[in-house]
Protein backbone atom coordinates (compact mmCIF):
# COMPACT_ATOMS: atom_id res chain seq x y z
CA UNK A 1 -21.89 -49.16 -96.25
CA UNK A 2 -19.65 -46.89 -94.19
CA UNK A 3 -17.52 -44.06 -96.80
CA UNK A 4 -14.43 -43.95 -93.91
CA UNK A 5 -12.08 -45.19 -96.75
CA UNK A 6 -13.36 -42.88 -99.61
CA UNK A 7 -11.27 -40.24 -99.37
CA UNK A 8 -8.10 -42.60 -99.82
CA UNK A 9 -8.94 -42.19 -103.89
CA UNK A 10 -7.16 -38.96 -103.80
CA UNK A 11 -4.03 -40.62 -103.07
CA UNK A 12 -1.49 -42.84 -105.40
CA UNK A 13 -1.37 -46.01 -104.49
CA UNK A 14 -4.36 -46.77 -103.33
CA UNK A 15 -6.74 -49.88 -104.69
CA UNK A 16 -10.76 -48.75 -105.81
CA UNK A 17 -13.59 -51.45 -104.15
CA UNK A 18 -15.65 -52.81 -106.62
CA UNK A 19 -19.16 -52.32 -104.89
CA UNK A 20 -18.61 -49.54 -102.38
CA UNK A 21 -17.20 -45.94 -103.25
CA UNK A 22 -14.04 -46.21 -101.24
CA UNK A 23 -10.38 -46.92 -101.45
CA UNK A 24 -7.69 -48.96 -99.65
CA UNK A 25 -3.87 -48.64 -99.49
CA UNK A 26 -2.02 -51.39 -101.73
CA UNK A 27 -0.98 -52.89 -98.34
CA UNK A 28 -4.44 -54.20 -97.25
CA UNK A 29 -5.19 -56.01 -100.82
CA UNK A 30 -5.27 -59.60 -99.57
CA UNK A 31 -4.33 -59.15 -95.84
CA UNK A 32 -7.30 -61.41 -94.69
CA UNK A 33 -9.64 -58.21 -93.82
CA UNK A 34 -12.79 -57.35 -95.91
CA UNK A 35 -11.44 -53.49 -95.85
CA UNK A 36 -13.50 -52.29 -98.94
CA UNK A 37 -16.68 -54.43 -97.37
CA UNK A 38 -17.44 -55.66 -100.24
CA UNK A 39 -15.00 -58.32 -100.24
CA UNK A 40 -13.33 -57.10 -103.51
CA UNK A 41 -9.51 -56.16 -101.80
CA UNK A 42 -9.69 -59.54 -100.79
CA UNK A 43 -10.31 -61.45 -104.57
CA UNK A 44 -6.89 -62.92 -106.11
CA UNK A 45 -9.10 -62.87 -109.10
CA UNK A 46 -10.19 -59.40 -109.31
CA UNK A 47 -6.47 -58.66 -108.70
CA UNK A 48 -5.23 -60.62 -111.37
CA UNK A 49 -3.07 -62.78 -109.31
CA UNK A 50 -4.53 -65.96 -110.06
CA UNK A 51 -6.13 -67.28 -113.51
CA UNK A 52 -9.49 -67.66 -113.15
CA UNK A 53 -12.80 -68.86 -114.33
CA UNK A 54 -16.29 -68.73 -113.42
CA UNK A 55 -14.76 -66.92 -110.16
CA UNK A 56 -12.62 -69.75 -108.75
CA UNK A 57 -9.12 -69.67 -109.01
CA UNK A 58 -7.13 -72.46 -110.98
CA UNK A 59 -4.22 -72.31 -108.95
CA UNK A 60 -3.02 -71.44 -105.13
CA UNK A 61 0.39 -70.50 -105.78
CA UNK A 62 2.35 -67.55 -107.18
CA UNK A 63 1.30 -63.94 -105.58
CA UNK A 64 4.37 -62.32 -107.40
CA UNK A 65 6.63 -62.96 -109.82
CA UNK A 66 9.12 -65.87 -109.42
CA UNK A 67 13.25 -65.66 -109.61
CA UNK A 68 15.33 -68.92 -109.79
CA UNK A 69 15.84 -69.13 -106.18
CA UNK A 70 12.46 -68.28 -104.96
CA UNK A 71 10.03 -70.57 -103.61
CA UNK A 72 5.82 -70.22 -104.92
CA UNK A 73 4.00 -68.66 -102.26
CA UNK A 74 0.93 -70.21 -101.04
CA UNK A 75 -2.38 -67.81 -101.15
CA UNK A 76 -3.60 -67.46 -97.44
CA UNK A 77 -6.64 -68.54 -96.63
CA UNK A 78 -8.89 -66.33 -95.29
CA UNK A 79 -9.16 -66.72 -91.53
CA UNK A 80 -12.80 -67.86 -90.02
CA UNK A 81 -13.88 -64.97 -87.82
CA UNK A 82 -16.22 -66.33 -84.38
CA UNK A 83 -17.76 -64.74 -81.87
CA UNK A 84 -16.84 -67.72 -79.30
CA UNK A 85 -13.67 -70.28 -80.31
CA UNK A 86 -14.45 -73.98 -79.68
CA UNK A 87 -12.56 -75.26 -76.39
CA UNK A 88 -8.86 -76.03 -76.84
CA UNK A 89 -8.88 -72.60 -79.43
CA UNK A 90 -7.97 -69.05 -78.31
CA UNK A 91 -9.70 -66.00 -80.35
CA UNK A 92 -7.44 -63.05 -81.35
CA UNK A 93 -8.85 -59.69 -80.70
CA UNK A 94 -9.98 -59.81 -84.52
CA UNK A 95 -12.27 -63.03 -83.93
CA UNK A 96 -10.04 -65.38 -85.15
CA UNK A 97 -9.46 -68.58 -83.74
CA UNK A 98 -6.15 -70.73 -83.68
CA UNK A 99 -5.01 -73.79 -81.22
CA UNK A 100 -4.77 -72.72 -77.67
CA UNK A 101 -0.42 -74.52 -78.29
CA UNK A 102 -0.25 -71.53 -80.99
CA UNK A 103 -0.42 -68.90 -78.01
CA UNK A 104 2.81 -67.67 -77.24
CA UNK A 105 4.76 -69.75 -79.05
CA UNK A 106 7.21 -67.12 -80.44
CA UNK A 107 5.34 -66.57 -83.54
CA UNK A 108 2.45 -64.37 -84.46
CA UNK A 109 -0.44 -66.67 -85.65
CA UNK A 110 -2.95 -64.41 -85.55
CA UNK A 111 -2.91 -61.56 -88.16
CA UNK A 112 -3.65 -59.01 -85.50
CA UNK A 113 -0.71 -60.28 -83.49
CA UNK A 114 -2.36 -60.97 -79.98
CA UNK A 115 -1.38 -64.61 -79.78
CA UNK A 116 2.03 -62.85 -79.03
CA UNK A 117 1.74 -59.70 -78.25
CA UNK A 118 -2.22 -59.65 -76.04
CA UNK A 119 -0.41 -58.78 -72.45
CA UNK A 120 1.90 -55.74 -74.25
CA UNK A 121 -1.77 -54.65 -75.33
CA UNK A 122 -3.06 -54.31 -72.34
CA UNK A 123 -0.47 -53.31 -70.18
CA UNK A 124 -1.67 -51.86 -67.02
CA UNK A 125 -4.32 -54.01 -66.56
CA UNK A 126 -3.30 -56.66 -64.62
CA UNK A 127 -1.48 -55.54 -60.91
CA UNK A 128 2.43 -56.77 -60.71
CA UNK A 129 1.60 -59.10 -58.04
CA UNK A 130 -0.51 -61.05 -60.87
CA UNK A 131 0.70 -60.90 -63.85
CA UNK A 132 -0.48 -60.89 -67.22
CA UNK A 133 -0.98 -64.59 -67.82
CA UNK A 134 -2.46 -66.73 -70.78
CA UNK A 135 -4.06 -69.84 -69.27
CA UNK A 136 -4.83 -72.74 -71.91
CA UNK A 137 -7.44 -74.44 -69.82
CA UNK A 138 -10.18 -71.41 -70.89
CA UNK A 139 -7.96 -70.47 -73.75
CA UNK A 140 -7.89 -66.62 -72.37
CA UNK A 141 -5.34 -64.01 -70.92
CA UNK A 142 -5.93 -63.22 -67.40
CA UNK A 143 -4.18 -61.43 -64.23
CA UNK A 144 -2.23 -64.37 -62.44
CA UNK A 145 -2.76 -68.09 -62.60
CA UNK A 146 -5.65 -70.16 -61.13
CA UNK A 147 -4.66 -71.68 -57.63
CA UNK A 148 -2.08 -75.03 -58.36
CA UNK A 149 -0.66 -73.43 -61.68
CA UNK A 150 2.36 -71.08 -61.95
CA UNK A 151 3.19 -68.40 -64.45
CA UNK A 152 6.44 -70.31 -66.68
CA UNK A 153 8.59 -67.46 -68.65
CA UNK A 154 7.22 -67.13 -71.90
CA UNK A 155 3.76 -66.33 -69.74
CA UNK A 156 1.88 -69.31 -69.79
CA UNK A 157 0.39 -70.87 -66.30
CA UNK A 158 1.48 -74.84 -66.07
CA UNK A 159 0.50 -77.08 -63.28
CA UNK A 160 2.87 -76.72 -60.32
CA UNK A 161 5.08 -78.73 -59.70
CA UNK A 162 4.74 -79.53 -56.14
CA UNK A 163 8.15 -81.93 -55.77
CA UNK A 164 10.37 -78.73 -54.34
């Protein structure tokens, strides 16, 4: 196991992995990403967030204290990382896969933000004459649209429509 995160100890703030000699900000606990590798920033038990036996939670809800007007949050569940999405799915950059009607939607679904945000990643890739372009059939960004689709303005290529 890697020691990149080790020297974080030094600093306040900062959460100590169970297995592995290093340390993670506060922030990552619980984010979705094994950042101690060891799993242990990611265990609502080990963080005492949950009540828990035999090393299963009891409950989903409640990841800070409640007020009056505030609503239980739900735990997220941890996201299934692929190396290939099944068709009809696009994978984020981090191996995640969501529904390819999730893709630039106007909300980030995937925790690394490239359902929204994959074209602003890679700007300069794709010429101006062929845009940046997220194309459900395949599920993947590309430079323009296939022949008989169009790019619409949220960047998505739809079937032309050949009436005008």
């Amino acid at each position: 196991m890697s020691d990149e995160w080790q020297h974080l100890c030094a600093y306040q703030g900062t959460y100590k992995c169970s297995k592995t000699m290093n340390c993670v900000f506060a922030k990552w606990l619980m984010d979705g990403k094994d950042d101690c590798g060891d799993g242990s920033d990611e265990d609502v038990c080990a963080h005492g967030l949950v009540t828990c036996t035999s090393n299963e939670p009891t409950t989903t809800t409640v990841l800070e204290p409640i007020t009056s007007t505030e609503k239980p949050k739900e735990i997220k569940k941890k996201p299934i990382l692929k190396d290939r999405c099944d068709l009809g799915e696009f994978r984020c950059l981090d191996g995640e896969c969501l529904e390819v009607s999730k893709v630039l939607d106007g909300k980030e679904d995937c925790s690394d933000a490239s359902d929204e945000n994959y074209c602003e990643m890679h700007d300069g890739v794709c010429n101006t004459a062929a845009r940046c372009s997220f194309q459900k059939d395949v599920g993947a960004f590309g430079c323009g649209c296939p022949k008989g689709f169009a790019r619409n303005p949220t960047g998505v290529c739809e079937i032309e429509d050949k009436r005008f």
